[in-house]
PDB file of N, CA and C in Angstrom:
ATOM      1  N   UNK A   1      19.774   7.984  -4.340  1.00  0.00           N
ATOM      2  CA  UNK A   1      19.652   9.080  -5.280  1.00  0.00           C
ATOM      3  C   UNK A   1      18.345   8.931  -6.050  1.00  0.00           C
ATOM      4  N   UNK A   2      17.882  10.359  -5.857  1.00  0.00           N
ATOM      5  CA  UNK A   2      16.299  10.074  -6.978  1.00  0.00           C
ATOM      6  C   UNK A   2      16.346  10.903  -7.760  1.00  0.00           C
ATOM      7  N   UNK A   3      15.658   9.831  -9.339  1.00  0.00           N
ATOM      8  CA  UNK A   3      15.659  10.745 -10.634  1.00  0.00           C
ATOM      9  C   UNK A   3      14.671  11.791 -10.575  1.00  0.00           C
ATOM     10  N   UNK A   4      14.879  12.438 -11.643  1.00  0.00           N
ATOM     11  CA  UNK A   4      14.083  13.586 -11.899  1.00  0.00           C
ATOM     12  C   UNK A   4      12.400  13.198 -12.026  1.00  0.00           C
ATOM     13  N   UNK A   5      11.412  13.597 -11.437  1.00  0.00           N
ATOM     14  CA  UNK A   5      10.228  13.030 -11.390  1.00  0.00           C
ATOM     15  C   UNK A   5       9.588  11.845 -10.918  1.00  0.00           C
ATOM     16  N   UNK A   6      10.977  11.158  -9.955  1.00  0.00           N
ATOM     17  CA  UNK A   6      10.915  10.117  -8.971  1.00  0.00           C
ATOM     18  C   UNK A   6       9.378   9.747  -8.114  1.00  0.00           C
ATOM     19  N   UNK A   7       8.583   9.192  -7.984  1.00  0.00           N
ATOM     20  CA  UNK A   7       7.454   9.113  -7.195  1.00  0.00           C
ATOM     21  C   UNK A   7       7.403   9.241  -5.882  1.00  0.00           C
ATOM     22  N   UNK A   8       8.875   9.445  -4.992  1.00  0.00           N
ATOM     23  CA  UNK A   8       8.684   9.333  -3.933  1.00  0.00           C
ATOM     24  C   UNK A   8       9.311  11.024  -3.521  1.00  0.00           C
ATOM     25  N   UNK A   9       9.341  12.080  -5.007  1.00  0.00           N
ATOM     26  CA  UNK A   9       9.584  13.467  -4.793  1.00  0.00           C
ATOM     27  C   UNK A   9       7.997  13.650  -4.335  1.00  0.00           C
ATOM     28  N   UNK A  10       7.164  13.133  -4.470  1.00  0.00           N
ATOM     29  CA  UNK A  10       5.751  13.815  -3.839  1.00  0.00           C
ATOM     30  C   UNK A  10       5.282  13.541  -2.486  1.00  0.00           C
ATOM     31  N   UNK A  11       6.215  12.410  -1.909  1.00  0.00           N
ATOM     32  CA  UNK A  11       5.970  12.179  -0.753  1.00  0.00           C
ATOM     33  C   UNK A  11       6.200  13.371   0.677  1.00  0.00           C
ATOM     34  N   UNK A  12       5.259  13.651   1.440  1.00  0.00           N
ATOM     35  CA  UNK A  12       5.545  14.254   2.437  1.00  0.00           C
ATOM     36  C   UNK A  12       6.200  14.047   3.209  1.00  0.00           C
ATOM     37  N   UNK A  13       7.312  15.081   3.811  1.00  0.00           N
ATOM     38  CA  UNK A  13       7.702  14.688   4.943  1.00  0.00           C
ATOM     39  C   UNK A  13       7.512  15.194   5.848  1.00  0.00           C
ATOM     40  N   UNK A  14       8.264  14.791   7.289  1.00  0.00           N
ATOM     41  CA  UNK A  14       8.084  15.658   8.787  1.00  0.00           C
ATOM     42  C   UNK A  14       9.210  16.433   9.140  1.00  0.00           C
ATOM     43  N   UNK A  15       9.502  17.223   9.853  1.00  0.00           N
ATOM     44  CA  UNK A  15      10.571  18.168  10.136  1.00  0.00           C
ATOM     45  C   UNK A  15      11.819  17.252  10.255  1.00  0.00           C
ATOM     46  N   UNK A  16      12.261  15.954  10.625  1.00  0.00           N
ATOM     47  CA  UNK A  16      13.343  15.672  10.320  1.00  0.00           C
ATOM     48  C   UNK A  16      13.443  14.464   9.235  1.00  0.00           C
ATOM     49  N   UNK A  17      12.761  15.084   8.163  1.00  0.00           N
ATOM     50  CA  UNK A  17      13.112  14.864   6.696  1.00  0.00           C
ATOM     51  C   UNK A  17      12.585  13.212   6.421  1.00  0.00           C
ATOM     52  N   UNK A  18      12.032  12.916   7.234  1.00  0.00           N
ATOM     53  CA  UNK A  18      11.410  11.427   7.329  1.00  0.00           C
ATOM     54  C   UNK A  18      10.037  11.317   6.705  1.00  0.00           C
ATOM     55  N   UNK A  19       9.723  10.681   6.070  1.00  0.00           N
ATOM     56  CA  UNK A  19       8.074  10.125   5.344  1.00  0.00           C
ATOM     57  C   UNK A  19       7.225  10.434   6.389  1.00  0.00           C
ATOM     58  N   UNK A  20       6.389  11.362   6.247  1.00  0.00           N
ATOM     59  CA  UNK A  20       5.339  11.318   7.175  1.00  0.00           C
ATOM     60  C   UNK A  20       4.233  10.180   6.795  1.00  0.00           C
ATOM     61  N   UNK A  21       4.171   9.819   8.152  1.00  0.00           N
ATOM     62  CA  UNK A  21       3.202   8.317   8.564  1.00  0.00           C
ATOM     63  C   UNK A  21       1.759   8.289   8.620  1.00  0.00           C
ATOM     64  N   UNK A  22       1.624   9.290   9.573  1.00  0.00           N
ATOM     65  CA  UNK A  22       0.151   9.196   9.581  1.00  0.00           C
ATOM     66  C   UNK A  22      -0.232  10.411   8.559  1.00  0.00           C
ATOM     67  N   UNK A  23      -0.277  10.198   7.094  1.00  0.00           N
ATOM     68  CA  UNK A  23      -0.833  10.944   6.345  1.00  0.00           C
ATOM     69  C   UNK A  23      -1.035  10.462   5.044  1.00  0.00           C
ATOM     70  N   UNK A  24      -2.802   9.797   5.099  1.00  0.00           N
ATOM     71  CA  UNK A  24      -3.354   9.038   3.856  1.00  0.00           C
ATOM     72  C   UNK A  24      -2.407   9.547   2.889  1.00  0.00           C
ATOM     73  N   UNK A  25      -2.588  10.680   2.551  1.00  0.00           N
ATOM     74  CA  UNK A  25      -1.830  10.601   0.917  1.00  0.00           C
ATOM     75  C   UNK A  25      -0.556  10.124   0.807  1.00  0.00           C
ATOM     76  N   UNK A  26       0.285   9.859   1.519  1.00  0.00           N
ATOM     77  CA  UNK A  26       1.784   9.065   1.552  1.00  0.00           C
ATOM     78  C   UNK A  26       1.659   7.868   1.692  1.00  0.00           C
ATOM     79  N   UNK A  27       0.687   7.134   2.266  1.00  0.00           N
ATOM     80  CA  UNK A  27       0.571   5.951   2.328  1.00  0.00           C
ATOM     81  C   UNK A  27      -0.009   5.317  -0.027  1.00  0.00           C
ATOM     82  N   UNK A  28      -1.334   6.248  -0.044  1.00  0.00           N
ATOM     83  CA  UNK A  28      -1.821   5.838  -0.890  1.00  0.00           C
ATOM     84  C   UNK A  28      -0.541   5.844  -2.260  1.00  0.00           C
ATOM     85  N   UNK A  29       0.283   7.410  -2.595  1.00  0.00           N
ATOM     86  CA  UNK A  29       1.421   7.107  -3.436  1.00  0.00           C
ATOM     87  C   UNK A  29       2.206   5.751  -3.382  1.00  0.00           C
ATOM     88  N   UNK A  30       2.772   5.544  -1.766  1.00  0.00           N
ATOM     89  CA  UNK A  30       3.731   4.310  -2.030  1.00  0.00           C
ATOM     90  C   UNK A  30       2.885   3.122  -2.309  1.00  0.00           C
ATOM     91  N   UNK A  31       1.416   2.852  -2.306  1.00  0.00           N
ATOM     92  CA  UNK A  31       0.717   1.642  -2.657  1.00  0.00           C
ATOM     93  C   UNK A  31       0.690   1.462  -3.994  1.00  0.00           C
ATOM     94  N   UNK A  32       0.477   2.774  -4.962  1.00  0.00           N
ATOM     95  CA  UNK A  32       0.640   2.885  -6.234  1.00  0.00           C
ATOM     96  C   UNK A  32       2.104   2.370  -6.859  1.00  0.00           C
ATOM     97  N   UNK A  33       3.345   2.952  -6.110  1.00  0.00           N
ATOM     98  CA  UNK A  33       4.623   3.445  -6.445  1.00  0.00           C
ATOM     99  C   UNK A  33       5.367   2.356  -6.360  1.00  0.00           C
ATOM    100  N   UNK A  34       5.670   1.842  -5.057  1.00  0.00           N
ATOM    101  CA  UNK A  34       6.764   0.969  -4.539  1.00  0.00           C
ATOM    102  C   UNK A  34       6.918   0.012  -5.258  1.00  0.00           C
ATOM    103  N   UNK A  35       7.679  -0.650  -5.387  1.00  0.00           N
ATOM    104  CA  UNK A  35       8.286  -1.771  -6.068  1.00  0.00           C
ATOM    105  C   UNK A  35       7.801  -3.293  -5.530  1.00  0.00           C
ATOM    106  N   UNK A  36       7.601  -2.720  -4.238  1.00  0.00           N
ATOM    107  CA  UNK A  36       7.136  -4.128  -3.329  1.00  0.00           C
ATOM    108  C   UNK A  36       5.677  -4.140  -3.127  1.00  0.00           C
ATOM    109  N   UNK A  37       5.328  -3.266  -3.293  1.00  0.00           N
ATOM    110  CA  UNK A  37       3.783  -3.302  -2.868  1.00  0.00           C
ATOM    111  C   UNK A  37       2.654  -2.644  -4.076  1.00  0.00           C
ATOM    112  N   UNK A  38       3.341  -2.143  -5.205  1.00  0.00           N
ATOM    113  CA  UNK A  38       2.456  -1.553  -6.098  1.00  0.00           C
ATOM    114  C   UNK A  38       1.325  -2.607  -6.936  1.00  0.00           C
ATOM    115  N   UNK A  39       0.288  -2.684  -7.218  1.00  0.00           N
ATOM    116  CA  UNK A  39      -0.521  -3.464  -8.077  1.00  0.00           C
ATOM    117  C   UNK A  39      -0.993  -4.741  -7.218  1.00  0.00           C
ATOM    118  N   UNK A  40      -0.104  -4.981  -5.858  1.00  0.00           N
ATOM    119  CA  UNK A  40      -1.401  -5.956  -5.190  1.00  0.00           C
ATOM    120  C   UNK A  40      -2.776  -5.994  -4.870  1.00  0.00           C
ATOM    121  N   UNK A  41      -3.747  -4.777  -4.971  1.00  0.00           N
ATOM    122  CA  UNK A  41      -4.810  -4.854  -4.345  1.00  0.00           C
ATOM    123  C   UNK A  41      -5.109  -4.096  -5.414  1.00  0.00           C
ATOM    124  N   UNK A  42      -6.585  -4.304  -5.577  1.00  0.00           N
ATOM    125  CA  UNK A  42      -7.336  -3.787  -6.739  1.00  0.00           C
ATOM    126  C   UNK A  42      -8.543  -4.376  -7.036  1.00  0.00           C
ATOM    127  N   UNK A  43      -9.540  -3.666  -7.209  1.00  0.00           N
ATOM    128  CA  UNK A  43     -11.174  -3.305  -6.822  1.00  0.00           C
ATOM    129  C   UNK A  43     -11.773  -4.226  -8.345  1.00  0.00           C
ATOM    130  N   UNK A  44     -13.209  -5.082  -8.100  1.00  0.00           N
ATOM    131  CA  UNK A  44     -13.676  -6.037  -9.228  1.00  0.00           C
ATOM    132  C   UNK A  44     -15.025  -4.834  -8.829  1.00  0.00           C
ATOM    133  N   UNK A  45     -14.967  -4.076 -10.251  1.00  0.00           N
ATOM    134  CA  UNK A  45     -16.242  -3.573 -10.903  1.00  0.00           C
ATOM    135  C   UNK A  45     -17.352  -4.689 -10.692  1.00  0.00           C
ATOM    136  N   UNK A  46     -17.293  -4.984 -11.110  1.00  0.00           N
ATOM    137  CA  UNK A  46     -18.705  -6.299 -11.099  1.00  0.00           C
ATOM    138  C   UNK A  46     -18.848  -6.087  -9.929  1.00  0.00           C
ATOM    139  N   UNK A  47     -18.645  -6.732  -8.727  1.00  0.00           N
ATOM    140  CA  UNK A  47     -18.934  -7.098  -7.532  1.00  0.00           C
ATOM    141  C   UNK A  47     -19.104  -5.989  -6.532  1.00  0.00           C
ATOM    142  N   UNK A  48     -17.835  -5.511  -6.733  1.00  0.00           N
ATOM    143  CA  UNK A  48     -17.292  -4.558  -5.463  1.00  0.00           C
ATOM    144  C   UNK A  48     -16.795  -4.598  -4.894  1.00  0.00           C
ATOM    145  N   UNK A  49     -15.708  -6.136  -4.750  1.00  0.00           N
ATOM    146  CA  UNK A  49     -15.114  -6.328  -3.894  1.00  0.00           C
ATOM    147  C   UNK A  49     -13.767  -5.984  -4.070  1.00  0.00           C
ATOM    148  N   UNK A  50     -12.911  -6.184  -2.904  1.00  0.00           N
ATOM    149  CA  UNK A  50     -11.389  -5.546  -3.054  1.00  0.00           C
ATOM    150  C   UNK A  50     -11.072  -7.003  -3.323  1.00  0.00           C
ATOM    151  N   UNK A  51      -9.489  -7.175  -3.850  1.00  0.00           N
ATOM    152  CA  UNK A  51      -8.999  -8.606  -4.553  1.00  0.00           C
ATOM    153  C   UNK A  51      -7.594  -8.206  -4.506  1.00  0.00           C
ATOM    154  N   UNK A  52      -7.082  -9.388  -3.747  1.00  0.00           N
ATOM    155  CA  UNK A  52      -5.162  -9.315  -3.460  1.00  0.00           C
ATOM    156  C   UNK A  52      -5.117  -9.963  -4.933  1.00  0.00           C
ATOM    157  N   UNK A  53      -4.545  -8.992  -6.080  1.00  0.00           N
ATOM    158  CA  UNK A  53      -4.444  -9.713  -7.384  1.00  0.00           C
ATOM    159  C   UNK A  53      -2.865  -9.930  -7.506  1.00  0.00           C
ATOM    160  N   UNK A  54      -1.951  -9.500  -6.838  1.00  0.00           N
ATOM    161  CA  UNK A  54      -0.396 -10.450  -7.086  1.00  0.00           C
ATOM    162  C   UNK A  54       0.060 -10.417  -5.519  1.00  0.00           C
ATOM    163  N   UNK A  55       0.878 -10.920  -5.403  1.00  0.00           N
ATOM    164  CA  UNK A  55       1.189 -11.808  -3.994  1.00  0.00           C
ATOM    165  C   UNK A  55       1.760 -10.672  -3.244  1.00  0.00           C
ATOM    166  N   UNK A  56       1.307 -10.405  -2.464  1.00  0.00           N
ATOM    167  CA  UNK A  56       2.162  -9.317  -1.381  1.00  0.00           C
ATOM    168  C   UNK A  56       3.190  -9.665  -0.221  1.00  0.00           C
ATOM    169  N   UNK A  57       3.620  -8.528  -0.603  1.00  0.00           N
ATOM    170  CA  UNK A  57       5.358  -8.936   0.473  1.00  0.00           C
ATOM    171  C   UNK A  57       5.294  -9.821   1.200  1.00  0.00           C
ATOM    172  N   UNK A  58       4.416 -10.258   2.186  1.00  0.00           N
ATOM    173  CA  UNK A  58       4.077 -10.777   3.427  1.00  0.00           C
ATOM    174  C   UNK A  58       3.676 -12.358   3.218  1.00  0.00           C
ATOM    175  N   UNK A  59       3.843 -12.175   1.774  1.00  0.00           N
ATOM    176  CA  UNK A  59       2.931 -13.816   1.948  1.00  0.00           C
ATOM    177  C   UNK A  59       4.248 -14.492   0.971  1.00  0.00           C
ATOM    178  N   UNK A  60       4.440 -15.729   0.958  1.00  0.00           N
ATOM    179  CA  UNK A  60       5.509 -16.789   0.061  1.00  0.00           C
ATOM    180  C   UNK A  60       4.886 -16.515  -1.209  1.00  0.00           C
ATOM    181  N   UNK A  61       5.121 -16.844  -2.207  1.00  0.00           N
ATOM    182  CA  UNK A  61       4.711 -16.566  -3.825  1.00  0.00           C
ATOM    183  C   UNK A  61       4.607 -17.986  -4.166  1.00  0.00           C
ATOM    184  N   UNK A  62       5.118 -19.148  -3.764  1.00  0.00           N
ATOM    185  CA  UNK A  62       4.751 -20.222  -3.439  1.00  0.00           C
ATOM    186  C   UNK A  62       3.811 -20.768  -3.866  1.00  0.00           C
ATOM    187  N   UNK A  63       2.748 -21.169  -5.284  1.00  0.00           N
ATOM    188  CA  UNK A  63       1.800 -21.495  -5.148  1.00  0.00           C
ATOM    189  C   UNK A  63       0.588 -20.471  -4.649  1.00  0.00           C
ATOM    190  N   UNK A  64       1.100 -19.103  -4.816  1.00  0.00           N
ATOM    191  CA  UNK A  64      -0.272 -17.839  -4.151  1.00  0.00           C
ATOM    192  C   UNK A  64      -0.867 -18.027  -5.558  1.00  0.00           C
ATOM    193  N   UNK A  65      -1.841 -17.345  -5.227  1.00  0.00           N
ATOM    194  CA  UNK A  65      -3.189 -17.043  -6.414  1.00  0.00           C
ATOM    195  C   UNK A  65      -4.017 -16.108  -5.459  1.00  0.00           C
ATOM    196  N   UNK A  66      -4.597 -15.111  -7.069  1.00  0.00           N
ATOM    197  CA  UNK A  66      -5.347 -13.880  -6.545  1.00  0.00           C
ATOM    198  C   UNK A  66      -6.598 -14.503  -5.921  1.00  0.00           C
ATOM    199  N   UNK A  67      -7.118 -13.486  -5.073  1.00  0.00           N
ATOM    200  CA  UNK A  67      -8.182 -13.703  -4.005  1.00  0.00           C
ATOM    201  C   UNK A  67      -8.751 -12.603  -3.448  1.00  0.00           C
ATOM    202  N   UNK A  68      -9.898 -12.579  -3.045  1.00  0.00           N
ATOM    203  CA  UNK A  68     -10.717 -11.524  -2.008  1.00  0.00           C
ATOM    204  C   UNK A  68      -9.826 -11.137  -0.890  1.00  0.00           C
ATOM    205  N   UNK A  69      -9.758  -9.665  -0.838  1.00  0.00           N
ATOM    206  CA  UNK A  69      -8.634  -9.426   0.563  1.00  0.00           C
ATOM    207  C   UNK A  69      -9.085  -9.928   1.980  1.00  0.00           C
ATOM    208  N   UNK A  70      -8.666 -10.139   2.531  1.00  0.00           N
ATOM    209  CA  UNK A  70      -8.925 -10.379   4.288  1.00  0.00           C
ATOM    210  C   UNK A  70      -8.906  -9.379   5.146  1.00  0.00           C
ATOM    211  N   UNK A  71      -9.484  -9.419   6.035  1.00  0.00           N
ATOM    212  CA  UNK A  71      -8.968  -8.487   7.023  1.00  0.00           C
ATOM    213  C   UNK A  71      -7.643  -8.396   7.340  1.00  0.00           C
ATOM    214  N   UNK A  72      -6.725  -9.732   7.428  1.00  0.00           N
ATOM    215  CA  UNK A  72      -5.573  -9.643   7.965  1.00  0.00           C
ATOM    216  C   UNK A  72      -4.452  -9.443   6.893  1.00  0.00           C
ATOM    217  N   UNK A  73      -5.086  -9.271   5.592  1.00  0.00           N
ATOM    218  CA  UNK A  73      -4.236  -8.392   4.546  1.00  0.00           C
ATOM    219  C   UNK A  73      -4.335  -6.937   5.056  1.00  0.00           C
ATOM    220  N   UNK A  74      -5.199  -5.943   5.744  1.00  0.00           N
ATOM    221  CA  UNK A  74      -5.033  -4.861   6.312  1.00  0.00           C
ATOM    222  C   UNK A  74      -3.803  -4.804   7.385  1.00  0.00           C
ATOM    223  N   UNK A  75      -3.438  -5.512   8.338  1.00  0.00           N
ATOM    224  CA  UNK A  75      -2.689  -5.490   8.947  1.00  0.00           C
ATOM    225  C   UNK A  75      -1.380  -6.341   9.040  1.00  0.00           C
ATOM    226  N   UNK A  76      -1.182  -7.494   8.219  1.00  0.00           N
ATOM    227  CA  UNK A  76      -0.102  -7.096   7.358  1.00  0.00           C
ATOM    228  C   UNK A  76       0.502  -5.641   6.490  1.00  0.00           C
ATOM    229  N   UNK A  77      -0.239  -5.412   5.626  1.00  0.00           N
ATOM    230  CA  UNK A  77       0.008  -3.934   5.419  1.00  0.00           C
ATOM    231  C   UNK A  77       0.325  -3.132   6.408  1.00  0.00           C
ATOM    232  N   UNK A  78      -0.410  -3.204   7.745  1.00  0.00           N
ATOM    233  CA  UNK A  78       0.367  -1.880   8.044  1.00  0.00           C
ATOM    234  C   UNK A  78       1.693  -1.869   9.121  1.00  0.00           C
ATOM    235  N   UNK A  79       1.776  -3.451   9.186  1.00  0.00           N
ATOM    236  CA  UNK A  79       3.375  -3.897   9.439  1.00  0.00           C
ATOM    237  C   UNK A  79       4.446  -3.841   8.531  1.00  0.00           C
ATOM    238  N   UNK A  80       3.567  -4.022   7.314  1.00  0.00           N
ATOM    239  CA  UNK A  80       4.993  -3.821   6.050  1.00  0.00           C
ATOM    240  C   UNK A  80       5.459  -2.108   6.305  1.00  0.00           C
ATOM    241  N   UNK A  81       4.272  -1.524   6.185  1.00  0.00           N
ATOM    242  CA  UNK A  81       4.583  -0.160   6.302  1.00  0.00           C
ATOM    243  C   UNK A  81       5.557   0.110   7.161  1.00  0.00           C
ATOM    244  N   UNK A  82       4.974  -0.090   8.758  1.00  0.00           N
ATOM    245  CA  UNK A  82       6.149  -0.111   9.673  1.00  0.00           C
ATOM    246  C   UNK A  82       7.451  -0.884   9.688  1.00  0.00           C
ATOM    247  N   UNK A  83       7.715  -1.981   9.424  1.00  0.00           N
ATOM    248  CA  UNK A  83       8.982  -2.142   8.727  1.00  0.00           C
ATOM    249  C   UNK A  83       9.653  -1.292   7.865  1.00  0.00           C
ATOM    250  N   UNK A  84       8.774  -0.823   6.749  1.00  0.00           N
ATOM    251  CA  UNK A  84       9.866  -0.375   6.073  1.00  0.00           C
ATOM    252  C   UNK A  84       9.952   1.402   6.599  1.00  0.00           C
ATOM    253  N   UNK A  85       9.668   1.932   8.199  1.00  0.00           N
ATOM    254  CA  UNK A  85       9.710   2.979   8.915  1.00  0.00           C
ATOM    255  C   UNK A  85       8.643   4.000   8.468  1.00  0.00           C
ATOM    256  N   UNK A  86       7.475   3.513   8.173  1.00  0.00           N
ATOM    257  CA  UNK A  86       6.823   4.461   7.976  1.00  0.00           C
ATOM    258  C   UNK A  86       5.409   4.026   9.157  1.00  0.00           C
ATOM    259  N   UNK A  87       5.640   4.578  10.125  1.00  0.00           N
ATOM    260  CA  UNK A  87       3.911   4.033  11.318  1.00  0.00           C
ATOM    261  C   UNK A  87       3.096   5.337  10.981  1.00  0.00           C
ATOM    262  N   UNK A  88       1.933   4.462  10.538  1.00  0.00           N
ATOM    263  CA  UNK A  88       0.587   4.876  10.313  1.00  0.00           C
ATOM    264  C   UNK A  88      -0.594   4.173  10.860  1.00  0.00           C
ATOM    265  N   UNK A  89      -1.768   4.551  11.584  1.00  0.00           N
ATOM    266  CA  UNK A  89      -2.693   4.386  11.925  1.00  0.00           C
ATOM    267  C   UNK A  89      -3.299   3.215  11.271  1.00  0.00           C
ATOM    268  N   UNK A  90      -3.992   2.347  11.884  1.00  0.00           N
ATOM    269  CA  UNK A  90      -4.954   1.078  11.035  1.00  0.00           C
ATOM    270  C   UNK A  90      -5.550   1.874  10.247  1.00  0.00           C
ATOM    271  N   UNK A  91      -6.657   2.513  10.401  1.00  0.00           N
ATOM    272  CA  UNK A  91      -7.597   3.295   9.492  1.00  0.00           C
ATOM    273  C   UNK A  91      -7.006   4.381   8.335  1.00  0.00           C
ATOM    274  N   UNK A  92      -5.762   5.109   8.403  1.00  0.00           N
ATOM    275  CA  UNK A  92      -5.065   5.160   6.985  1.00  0.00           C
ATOM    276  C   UNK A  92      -5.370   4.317   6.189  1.00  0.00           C
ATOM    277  N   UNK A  93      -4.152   3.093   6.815  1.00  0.00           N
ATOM    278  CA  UNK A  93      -3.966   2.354   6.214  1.00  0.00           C
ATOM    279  C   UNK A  93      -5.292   1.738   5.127  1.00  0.00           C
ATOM    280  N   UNK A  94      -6.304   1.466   5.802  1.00  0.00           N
ATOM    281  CA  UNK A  94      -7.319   0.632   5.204  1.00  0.00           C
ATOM    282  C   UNK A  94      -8.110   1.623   4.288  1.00  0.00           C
ATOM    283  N   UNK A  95      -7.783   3.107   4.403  1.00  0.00           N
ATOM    284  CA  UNK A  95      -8.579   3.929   3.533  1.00  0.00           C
ATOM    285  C   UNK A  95      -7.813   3.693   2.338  1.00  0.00           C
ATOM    286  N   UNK A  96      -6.211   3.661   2.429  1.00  0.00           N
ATOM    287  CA  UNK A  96      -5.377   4.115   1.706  1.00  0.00           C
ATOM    288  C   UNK A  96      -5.453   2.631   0.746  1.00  0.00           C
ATOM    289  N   UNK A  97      -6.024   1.386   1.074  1.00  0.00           N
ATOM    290  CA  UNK A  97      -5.683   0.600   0.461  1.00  0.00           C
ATOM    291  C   UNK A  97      -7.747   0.437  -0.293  1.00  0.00           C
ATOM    292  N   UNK A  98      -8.779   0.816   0.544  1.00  0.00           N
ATOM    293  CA  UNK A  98      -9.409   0.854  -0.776  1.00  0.00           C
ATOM    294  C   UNK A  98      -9.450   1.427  -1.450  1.00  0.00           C
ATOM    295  N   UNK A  99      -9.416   2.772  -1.646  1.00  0.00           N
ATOM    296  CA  UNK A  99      -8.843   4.234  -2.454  1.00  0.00           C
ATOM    297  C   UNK A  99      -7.610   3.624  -3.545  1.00  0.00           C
ATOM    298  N   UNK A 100      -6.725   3.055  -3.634  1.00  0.00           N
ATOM    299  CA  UNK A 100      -5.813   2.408  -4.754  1.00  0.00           C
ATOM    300  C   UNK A 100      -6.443   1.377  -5.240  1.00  0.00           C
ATOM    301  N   UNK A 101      -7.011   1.015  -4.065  1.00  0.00           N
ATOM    302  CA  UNK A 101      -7.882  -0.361  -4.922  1.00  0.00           C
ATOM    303  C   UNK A 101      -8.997  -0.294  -5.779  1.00  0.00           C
ATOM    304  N   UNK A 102      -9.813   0.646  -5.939  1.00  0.00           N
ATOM    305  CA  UNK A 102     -10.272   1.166  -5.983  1.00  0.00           C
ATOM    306  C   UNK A 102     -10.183   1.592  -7.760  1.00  0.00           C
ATOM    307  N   UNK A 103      -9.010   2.647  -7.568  1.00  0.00           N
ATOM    308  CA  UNK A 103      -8.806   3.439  -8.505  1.00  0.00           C
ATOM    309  C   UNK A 103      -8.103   2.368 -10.371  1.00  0.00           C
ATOM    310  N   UNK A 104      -7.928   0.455  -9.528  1.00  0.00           N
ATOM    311  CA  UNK A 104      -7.010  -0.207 -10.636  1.00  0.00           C
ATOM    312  C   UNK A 104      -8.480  -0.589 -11.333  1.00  0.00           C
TER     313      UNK A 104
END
């Protein structure tokens, strides 16, 4: 059940009522939104670089500390995605994550 002004009422869907996948702007909301994935990645003014600043799904919390993203933080991401049924393209994905990153 979703409340009134829920973040995932803006999400698109496809004709059988499912999250559409391959479509940057659904990816970029749930990077903002989700519970599991919101506030990991986010852009250092100074530099320019992108920075995994809290531990993402994929990795143990274990002793993590923030860091410069990897390439293979892109594709983690876009296995989390697909796990949690949403398949989207590598290149979404990686727009969708400097574009949030970006924007912290």
């Amino acid at each position: 059940m979703t409340c009134i002004g829920d973040w995932r009422d803006s999400l698109v869907l496809n004709k059988q009522g499912r999250v559409r996948g391959n479509y940057r702007p659904n990816i970029e909301v749930i990077l903002r939104h989700h519970p599991d994935i919101a506030g990991v990645f986010s852009g250092d003014v100074a530099s320019g670089n992108l920075l995994v600043v809290s531990c993402p799904p994929w990795e143990s919390s274990c002793g993590w500390e923030p860091r410069p993203i990897r390439d293979t933080d892109y594709a983690h991401a876009r296995m989390w995605f697909e796990a949690n049924g949403i398949c989207s393209n590598f290149g979404f994905v990686i727009r969708a994550i400097e574009n949030v990153a970006k924007e912290l």
